[in-house]
PDBML (XML) file of the C-alpha atoms, coordinates in Angstrom:
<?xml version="1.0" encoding="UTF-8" ?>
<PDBx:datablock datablockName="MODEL"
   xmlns:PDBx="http://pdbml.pdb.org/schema/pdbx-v50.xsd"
   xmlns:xsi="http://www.w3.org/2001/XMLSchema-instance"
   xsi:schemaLocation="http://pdbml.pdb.org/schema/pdbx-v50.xsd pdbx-v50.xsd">
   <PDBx:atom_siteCategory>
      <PDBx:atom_site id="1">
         <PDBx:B_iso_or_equiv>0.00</PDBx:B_iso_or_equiv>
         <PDBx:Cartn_x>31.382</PDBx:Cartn_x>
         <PDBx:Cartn_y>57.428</PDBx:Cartn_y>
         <PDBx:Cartn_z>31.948</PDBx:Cartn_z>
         <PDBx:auth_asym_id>A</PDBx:auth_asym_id>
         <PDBx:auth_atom_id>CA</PDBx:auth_atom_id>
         <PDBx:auth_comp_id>UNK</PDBx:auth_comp_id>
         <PDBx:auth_seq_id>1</PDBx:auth_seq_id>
         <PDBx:group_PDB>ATOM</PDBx:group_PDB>
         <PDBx:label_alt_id xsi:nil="true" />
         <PDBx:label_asym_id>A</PDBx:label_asym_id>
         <PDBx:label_atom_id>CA</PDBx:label_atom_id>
         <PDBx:label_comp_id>UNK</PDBx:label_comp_id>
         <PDBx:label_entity_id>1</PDBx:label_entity_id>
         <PDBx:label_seq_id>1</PDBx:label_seq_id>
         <PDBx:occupancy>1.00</PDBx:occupancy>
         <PDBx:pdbx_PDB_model_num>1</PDBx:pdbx_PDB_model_num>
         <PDBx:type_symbol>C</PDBx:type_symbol>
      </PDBx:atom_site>
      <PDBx:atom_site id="2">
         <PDBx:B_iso_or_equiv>0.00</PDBx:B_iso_or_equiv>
         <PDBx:Cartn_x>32.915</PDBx:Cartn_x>
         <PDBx:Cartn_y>60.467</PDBx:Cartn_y>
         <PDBx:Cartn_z>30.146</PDBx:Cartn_z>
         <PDBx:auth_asym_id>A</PDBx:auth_asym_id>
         <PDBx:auth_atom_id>CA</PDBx:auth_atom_id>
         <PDBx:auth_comp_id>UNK</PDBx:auth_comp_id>
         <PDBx:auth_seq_id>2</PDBx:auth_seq_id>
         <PDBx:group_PDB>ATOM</PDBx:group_PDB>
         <PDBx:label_alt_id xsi:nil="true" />
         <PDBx:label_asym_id>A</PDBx:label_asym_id>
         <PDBx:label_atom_id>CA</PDBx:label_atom_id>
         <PDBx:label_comp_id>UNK</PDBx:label_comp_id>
         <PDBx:label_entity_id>1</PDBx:label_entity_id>
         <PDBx:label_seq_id>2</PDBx:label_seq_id>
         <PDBx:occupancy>1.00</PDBx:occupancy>
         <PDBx:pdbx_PDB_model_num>1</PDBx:pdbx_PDB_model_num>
         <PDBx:type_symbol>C</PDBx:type_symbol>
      </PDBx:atom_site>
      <PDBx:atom_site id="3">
         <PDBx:B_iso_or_equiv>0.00</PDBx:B_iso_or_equiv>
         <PDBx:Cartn_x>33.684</PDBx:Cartn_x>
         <PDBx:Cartn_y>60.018</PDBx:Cartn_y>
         <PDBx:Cartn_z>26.633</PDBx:Cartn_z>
         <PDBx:auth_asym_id>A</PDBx:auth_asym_id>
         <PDBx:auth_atom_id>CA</PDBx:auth_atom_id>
         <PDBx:auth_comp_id>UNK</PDBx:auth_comp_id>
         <PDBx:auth_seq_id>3</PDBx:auth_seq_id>
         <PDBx:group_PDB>ATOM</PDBx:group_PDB>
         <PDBx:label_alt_id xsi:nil="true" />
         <PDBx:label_asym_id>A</PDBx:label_asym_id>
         <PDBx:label_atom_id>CA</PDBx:label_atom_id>
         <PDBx:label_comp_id>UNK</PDBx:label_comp_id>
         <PDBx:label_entity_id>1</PDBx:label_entity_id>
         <PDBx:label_seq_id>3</PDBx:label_seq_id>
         <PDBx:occupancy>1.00</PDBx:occupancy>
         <PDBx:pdbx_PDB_model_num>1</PDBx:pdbx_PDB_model_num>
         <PDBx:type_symbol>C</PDBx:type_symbol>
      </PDBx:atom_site>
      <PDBx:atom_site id="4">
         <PDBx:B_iso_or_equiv>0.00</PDBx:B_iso_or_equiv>
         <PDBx:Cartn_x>36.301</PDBx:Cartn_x>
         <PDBx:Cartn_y>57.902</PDBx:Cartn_y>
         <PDBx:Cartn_z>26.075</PDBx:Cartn_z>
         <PDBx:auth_asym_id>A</PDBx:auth_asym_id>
         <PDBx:auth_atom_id>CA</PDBx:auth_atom_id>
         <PDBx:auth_comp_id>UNK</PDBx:auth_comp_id>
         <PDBx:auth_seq_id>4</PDBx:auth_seq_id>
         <PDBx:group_PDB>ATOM</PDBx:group_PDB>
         <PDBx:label_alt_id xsi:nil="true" />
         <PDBx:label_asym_id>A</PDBx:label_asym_id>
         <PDBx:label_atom_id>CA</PDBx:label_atom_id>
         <PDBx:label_comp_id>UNK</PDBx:label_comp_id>
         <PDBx:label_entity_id>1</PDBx:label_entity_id>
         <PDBx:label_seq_id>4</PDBx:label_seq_id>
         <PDBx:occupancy>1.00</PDBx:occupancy>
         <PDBx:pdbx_PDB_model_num>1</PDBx:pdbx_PDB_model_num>
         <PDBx:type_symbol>C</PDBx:type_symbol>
      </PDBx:atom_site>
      <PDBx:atom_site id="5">
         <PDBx:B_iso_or_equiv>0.00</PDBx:B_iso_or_equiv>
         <PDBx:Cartn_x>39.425</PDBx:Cartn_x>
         <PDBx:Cartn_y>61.215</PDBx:Cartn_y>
         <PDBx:Cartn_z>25.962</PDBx:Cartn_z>
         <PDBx:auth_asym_id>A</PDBx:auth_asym_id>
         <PDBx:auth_atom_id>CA</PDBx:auth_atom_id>
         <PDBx:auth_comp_id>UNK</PDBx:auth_comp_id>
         <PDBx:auth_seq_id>5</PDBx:auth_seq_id>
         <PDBx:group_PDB>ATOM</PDBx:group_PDB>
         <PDBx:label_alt_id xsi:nil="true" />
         <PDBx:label_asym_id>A</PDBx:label_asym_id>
         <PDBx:label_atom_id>CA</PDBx:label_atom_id>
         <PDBx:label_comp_id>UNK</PDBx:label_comp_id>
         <PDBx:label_entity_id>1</PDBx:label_entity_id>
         <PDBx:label_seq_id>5</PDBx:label_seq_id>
         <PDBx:occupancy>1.00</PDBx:occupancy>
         <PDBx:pdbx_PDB_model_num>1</PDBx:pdbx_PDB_model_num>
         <PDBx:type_symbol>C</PDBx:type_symbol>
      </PDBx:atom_site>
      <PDBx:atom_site id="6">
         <PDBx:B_iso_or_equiv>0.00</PDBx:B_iso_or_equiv>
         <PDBx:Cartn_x>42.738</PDBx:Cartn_x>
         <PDBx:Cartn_y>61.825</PDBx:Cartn_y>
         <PDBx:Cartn_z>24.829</PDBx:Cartn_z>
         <PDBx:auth_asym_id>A</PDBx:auth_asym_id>
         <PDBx:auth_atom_id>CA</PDBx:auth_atom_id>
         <PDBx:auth_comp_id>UNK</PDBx:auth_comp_id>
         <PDBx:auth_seq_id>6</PDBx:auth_seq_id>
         <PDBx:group_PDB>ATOM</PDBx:group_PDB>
         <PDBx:label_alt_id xsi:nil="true" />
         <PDBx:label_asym_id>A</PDBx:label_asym_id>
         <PDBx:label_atom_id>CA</PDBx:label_atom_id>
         <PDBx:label_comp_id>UNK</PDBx:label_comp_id>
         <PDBx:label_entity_id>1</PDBx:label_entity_id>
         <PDBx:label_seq_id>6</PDBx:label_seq_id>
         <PDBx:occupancy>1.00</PDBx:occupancy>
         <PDBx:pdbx_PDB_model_num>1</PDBx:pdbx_PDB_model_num>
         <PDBx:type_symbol>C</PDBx:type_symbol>
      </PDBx:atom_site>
      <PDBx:atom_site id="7">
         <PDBx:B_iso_or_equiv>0.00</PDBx:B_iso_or_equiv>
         <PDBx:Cartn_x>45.169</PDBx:Cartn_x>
         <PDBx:Cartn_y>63.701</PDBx:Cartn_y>
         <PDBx:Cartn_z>27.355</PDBx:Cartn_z>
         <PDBx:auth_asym_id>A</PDBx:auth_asym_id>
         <PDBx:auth_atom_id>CA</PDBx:auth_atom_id>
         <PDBx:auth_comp_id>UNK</PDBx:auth_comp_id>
         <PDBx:auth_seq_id>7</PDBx:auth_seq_id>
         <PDBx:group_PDB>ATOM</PDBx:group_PDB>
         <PDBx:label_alt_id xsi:nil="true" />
         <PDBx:label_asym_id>A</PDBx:label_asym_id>
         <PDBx:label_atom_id>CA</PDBx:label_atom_id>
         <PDBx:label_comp_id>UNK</PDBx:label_comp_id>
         <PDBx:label_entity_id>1</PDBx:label_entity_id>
         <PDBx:label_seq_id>7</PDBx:label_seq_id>
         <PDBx:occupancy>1.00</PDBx:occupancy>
         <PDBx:pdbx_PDB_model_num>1</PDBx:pdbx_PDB_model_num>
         <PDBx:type_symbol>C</PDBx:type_symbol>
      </PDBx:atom_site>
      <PDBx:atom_site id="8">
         <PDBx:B_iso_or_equiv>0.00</PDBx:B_iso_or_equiv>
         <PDBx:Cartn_x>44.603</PDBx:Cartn_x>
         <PDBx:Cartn_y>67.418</PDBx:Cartn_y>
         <PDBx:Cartn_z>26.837</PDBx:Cartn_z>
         <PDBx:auth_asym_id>A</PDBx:auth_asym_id>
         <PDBx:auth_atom_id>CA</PDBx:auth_atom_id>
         <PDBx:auth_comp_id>UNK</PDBx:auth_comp_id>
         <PDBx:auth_seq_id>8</PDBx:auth_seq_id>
         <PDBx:group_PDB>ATOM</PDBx:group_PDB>
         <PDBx:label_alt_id xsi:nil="true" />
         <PDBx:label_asym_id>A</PDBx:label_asym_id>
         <PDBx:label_atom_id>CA</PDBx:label_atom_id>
         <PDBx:label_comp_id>UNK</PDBx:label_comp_id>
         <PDBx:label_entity_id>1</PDBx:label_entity_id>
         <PDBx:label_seq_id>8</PDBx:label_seq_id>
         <PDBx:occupancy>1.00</PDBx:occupancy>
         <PDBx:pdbx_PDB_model_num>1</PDBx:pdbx_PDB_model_num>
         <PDBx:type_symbol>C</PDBx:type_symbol>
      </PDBx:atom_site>
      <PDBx:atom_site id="9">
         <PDBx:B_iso_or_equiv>0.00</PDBx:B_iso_or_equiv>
         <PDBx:Cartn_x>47.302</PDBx:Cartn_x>
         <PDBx:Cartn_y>68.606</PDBx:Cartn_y>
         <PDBx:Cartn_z>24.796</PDBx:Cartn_z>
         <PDBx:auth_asym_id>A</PDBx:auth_asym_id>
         <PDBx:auth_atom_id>CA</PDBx:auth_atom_id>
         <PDBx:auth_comp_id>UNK</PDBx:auth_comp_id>
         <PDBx:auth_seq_id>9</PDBx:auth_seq_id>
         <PDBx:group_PDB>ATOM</PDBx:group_PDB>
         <PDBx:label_alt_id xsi:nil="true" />
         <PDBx:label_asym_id>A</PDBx:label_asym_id>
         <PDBx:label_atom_id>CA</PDBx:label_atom_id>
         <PDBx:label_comp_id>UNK</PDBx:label_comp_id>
         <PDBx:label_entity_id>1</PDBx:label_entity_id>
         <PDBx:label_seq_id>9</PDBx:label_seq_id>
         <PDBx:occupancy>1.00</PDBx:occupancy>
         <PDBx:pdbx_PDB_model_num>1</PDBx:pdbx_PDB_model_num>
         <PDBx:type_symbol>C</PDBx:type_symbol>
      </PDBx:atom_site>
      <PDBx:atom_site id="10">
         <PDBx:B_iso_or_equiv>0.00</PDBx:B_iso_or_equiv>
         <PDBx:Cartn_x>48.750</PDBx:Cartn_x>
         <PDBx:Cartn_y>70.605</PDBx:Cartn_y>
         <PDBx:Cartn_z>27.504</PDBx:Cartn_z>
         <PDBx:auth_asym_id>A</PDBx:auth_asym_id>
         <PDBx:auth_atom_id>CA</PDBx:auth_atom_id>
         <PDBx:auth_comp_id>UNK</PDBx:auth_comp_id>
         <PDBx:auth_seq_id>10</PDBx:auth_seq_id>
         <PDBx:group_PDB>ATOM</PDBx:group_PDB>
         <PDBx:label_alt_id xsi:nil="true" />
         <PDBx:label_asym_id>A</PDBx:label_asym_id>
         <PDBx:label_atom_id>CA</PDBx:label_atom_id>
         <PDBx:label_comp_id>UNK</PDBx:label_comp_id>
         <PDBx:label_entity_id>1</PDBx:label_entity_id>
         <PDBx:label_seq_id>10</PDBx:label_seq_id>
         <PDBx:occupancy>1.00</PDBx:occupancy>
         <PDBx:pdbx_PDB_model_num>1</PDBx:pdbx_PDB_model_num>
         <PDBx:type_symbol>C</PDBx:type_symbol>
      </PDBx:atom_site>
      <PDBx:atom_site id="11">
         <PDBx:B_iso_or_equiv>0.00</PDBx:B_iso_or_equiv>
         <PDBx:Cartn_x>51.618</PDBx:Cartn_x>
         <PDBx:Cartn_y>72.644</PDBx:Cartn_y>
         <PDBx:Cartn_z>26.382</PDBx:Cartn_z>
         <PDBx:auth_asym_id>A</PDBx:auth_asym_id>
         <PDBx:auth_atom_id>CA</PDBx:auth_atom_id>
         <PDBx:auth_comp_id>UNK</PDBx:auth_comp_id>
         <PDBx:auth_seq_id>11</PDBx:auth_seq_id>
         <PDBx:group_PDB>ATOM</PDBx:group_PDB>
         <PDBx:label_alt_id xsi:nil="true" />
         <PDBx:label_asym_id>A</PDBx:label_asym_id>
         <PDBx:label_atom_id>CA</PDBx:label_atom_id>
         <PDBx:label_comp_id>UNK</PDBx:label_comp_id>
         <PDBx:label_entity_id>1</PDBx:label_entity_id>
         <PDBx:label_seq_id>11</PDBx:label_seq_id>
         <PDBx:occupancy>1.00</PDBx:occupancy>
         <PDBx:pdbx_PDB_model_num>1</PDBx:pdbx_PDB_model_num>
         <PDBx:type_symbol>C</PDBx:type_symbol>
      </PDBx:atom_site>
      <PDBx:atom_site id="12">
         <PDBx:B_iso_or_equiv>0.00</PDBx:B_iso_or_equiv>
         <PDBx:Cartn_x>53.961</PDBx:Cartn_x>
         <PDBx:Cartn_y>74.718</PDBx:Cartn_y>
         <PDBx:Cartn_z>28.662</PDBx:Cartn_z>
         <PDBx:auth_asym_id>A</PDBx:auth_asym_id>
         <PDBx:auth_atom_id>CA</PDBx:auth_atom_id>
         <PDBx:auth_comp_id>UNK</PDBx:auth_comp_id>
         <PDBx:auth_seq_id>12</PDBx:auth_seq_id>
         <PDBx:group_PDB>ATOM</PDBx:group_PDB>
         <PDBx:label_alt_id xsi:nil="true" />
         <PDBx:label_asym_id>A</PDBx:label_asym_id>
         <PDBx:label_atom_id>CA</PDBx:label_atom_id>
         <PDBx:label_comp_id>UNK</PDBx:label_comp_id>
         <PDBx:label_entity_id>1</PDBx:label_entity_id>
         <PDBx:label_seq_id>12</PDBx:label_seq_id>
         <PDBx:occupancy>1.00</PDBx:occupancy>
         <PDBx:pdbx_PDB_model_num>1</PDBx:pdbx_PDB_model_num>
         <PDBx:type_symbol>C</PDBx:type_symbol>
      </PDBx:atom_site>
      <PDBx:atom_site id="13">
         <PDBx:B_iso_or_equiv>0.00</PDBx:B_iso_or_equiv>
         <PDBx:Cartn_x>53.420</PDBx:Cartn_x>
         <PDBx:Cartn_y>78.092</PDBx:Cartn_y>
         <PDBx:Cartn_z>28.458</PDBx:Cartn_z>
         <PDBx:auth_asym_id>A</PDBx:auth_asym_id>
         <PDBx:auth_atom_id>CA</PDBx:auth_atom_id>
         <PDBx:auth_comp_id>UNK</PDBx:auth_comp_id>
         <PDBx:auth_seq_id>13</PDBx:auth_seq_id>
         <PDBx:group_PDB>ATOM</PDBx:group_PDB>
         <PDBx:label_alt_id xsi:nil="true" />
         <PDBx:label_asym_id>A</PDBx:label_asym_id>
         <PDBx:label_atom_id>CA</PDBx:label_atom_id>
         <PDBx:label_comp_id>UNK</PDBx:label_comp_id>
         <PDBx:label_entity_id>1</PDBx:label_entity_id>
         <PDBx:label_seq_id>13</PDBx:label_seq_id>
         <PDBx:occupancy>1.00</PDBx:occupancy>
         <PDBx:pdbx_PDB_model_num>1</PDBx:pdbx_PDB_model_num>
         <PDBx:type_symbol>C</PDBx:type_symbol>
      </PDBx:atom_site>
      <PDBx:atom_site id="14">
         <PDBx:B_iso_or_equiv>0.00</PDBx:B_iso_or_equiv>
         <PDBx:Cartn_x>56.594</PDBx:Cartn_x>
         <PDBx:Cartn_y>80.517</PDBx:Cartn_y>
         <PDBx:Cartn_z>29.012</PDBx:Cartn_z>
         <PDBx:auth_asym_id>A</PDBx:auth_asym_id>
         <PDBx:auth_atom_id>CA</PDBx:auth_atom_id>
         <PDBx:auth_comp_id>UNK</PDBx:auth_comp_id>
         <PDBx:auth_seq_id>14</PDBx:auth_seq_id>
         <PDBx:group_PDB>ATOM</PDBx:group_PDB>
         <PDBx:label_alt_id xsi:nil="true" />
         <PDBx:label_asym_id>A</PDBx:label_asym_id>
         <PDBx:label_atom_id>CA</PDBx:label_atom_id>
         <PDBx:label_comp_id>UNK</PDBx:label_comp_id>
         <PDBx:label_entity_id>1</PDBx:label_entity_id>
         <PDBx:label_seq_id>14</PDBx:label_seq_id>
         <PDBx:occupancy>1.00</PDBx:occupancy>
         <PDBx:pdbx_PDB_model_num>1</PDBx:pdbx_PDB_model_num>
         <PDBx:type_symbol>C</PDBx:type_symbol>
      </PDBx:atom_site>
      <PDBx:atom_site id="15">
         <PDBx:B_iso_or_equiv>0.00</PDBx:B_iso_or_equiv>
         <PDBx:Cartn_x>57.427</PDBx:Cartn_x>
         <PDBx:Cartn_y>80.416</PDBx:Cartn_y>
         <PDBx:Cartn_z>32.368</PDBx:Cartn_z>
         <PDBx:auth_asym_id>A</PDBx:auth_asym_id>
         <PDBx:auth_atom_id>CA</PDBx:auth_atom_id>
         <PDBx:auth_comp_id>UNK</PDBx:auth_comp_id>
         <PDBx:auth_seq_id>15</PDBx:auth_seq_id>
         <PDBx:group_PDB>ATOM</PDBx:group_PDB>
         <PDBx:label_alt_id xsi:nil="true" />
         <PDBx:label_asym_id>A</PDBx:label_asym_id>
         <PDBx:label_atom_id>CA</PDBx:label_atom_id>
         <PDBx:label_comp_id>UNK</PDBx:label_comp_id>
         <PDBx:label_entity_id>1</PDBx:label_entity_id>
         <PDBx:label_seq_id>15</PDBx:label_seq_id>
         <PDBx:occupancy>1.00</PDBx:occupancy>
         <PDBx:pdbx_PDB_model_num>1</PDBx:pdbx_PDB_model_num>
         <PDBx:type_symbol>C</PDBx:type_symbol>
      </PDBx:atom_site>
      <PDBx:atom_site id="16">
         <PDBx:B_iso_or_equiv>0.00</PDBx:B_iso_or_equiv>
         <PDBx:Cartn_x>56.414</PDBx:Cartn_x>
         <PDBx:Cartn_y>83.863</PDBx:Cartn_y>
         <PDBx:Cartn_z>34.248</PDBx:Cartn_z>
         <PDBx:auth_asym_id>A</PDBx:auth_asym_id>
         <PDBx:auth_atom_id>CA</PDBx:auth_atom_id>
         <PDBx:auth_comp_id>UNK</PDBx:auth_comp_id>
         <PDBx:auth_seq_id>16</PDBx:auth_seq_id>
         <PDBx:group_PDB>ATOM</PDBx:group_PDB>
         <PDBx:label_alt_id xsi:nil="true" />
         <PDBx:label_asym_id>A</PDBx:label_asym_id>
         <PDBx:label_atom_id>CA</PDBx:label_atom_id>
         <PDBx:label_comp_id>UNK</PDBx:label_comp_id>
         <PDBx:label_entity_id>1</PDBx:label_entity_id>
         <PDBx:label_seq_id>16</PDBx:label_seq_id>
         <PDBx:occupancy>1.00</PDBx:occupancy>
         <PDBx:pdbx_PDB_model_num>1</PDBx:pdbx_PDB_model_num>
         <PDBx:type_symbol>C</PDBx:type_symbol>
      </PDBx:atom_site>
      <PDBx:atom_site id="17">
         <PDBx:B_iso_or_equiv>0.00</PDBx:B_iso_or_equiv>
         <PDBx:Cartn_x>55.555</PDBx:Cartn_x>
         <PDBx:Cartn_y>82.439</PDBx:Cartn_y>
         <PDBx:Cartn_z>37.859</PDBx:Cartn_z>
         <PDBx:auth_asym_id>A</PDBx:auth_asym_id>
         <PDBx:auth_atom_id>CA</PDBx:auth_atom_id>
         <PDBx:auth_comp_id>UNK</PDBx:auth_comp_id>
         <PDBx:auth_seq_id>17</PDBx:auth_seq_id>
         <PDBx:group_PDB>ATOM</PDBx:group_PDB>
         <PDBx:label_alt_id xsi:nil="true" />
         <PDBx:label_asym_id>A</PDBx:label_asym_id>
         <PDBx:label_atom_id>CA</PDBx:label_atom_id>
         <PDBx:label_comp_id>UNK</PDBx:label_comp_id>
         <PDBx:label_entity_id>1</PDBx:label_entity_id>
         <PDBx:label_seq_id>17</PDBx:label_seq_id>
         <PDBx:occupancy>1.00</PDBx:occupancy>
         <PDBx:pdbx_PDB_model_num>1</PDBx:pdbx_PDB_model_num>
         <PDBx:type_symbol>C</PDBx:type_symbol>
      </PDBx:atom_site>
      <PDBx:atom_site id="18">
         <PDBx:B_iso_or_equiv>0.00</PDBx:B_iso_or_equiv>
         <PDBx:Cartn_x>57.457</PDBx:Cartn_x>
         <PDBx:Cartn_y>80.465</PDBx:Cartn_y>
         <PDBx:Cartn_z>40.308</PDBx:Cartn_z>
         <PDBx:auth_asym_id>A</PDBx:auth_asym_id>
         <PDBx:auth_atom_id>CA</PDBx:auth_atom_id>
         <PDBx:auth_comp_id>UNK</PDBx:auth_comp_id>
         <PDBx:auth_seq_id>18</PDBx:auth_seq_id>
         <PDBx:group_PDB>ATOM</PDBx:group_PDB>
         <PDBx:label_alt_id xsi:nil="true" />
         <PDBx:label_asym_id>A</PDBx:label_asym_id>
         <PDBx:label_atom_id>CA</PDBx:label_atom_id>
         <PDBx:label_comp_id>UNK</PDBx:label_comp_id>
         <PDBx:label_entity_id>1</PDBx:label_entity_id>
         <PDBx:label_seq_id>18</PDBx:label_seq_id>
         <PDBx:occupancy>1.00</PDBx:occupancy>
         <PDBx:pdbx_PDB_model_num>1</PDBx:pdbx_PDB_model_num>
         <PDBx:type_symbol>C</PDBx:type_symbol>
      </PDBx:atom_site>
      <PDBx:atom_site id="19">
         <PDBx:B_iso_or_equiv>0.00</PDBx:B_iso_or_equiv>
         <PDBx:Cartn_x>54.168</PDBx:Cartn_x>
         <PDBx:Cartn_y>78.557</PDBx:Cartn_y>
         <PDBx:Cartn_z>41.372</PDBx:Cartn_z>
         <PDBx:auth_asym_id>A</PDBx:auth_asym_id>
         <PDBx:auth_atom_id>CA</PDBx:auth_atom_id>
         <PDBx:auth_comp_id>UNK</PDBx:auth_comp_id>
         <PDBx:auth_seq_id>19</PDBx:auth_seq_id>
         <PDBx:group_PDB>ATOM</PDBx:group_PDB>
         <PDBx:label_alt_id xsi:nil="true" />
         <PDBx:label_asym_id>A</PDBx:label_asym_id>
         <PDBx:label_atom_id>CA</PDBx:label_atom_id>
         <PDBx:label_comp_id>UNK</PDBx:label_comp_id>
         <PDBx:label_entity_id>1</PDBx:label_entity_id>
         <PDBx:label_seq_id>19</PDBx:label_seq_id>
         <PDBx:occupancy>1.00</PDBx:occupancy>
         <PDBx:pdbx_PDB_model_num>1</PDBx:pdbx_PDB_model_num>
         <PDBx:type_symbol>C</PDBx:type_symbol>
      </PDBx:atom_site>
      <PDBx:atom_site id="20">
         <PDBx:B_iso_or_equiv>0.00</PDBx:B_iso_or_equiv>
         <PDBx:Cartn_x>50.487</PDBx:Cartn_x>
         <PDBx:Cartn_y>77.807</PDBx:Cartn_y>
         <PDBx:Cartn_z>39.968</PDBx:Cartn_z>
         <PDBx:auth_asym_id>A</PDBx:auth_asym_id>
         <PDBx:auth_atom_id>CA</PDBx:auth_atom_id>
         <PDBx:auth_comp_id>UNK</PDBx:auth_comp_id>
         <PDBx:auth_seq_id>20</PDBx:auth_seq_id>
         <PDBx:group_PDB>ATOM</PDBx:group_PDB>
         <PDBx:label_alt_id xsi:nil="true" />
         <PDBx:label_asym_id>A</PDBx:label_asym_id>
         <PDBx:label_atom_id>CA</PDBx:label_atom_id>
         <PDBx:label_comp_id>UNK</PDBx:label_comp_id>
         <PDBx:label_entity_id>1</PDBx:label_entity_id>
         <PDBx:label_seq_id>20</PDBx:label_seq_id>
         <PDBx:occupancy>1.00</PDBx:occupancy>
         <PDBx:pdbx_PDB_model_num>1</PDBx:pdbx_PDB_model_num>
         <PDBx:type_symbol>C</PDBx:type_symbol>
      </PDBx:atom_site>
      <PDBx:atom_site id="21">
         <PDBx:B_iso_or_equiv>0.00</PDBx:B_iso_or_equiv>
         <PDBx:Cartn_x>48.104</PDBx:Cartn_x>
         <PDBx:Cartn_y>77.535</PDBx:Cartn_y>
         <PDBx:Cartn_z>42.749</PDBx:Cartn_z>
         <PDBx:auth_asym_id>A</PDBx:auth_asym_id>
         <PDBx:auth_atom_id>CA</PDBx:auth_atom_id>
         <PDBx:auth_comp_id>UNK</PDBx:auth_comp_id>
         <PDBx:auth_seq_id>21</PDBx:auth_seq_id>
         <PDBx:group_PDB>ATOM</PDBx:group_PDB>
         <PDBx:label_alt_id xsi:nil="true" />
         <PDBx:label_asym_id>A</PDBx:label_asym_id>
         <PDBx:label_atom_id>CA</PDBx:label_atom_id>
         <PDBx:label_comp_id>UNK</PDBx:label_comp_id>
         <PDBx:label_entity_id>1</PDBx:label_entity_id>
         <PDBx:label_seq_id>21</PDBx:label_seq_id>
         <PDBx:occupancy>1.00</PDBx:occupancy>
         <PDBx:pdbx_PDB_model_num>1</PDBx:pdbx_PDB_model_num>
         <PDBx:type_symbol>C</PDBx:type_symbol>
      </PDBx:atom_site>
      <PDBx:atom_site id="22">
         <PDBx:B_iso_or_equiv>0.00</PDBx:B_iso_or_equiv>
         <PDBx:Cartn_x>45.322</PDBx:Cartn_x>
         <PDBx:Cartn_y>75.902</PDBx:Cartn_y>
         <PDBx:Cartn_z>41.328</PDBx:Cartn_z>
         <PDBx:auth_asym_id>A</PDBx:auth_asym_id>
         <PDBx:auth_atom_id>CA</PDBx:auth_atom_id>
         <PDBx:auth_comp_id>UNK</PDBx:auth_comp_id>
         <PDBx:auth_seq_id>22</PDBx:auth_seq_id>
         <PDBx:group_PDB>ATOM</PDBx:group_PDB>
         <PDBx:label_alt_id xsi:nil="true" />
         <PDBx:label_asym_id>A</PDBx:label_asym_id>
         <PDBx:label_atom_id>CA</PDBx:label_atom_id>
         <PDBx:label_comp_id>UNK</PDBx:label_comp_id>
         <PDBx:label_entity_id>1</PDBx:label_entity_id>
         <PDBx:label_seq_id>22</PDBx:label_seq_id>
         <PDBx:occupancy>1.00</PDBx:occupancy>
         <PDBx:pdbx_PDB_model_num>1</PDBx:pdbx_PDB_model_num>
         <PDBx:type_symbol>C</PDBx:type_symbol>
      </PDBx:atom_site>
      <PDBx:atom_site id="23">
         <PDBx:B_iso_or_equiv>0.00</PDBx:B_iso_or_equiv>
         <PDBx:Cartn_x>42.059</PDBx:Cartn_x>
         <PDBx:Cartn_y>75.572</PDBx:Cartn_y>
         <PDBx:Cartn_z>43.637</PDBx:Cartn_z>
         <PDBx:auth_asym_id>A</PDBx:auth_asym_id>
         <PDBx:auth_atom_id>CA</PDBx:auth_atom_id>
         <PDBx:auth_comp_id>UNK</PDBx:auth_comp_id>
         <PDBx:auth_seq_id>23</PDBx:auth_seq_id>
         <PDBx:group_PDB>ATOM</PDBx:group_PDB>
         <PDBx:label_alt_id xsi:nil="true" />
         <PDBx:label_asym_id>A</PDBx:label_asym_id>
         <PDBx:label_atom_id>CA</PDBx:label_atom_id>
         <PDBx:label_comp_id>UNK</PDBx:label_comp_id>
         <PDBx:label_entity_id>1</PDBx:label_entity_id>
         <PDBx:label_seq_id>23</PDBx:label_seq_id>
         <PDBx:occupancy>1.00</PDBx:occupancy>
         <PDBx:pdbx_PDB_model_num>1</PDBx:pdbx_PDB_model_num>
         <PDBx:type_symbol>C</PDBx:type_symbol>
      </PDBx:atom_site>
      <PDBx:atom_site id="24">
         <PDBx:B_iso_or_equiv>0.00</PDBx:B_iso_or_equiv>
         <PDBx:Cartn_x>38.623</PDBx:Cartn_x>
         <PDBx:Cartn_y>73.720</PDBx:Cartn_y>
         <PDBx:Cartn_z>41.819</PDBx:Cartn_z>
         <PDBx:auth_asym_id>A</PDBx:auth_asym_id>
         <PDBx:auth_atom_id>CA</PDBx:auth_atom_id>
         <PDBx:auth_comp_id>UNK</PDBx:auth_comp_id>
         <PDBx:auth_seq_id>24</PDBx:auth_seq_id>
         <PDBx:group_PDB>ATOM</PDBx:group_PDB>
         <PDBx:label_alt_id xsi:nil="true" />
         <PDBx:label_asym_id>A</PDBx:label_asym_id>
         <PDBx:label_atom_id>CA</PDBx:label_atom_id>
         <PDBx:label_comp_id>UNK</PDBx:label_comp_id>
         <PDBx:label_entity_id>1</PDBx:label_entity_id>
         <PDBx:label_seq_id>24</PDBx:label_seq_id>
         <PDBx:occupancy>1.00</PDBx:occupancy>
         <PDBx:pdbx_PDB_model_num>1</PDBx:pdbx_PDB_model_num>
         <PDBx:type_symbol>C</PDBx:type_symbol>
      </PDBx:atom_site>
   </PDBx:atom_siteCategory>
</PDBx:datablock>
């Protein structure tokens, strides 16, 4: 088990794209 987390603070960035293709 990972260490218990807190949700990344994910904050928007200024919008420049229509669409994020994100592939892992």
């Amino acid at each position: 088990s990972p260490a218990r987390r807190e949700a990344p603070a994910c904050i928007m960035a200024p919008v420049e794209m229509d669409i994020s293709v994100i592939t892992v």
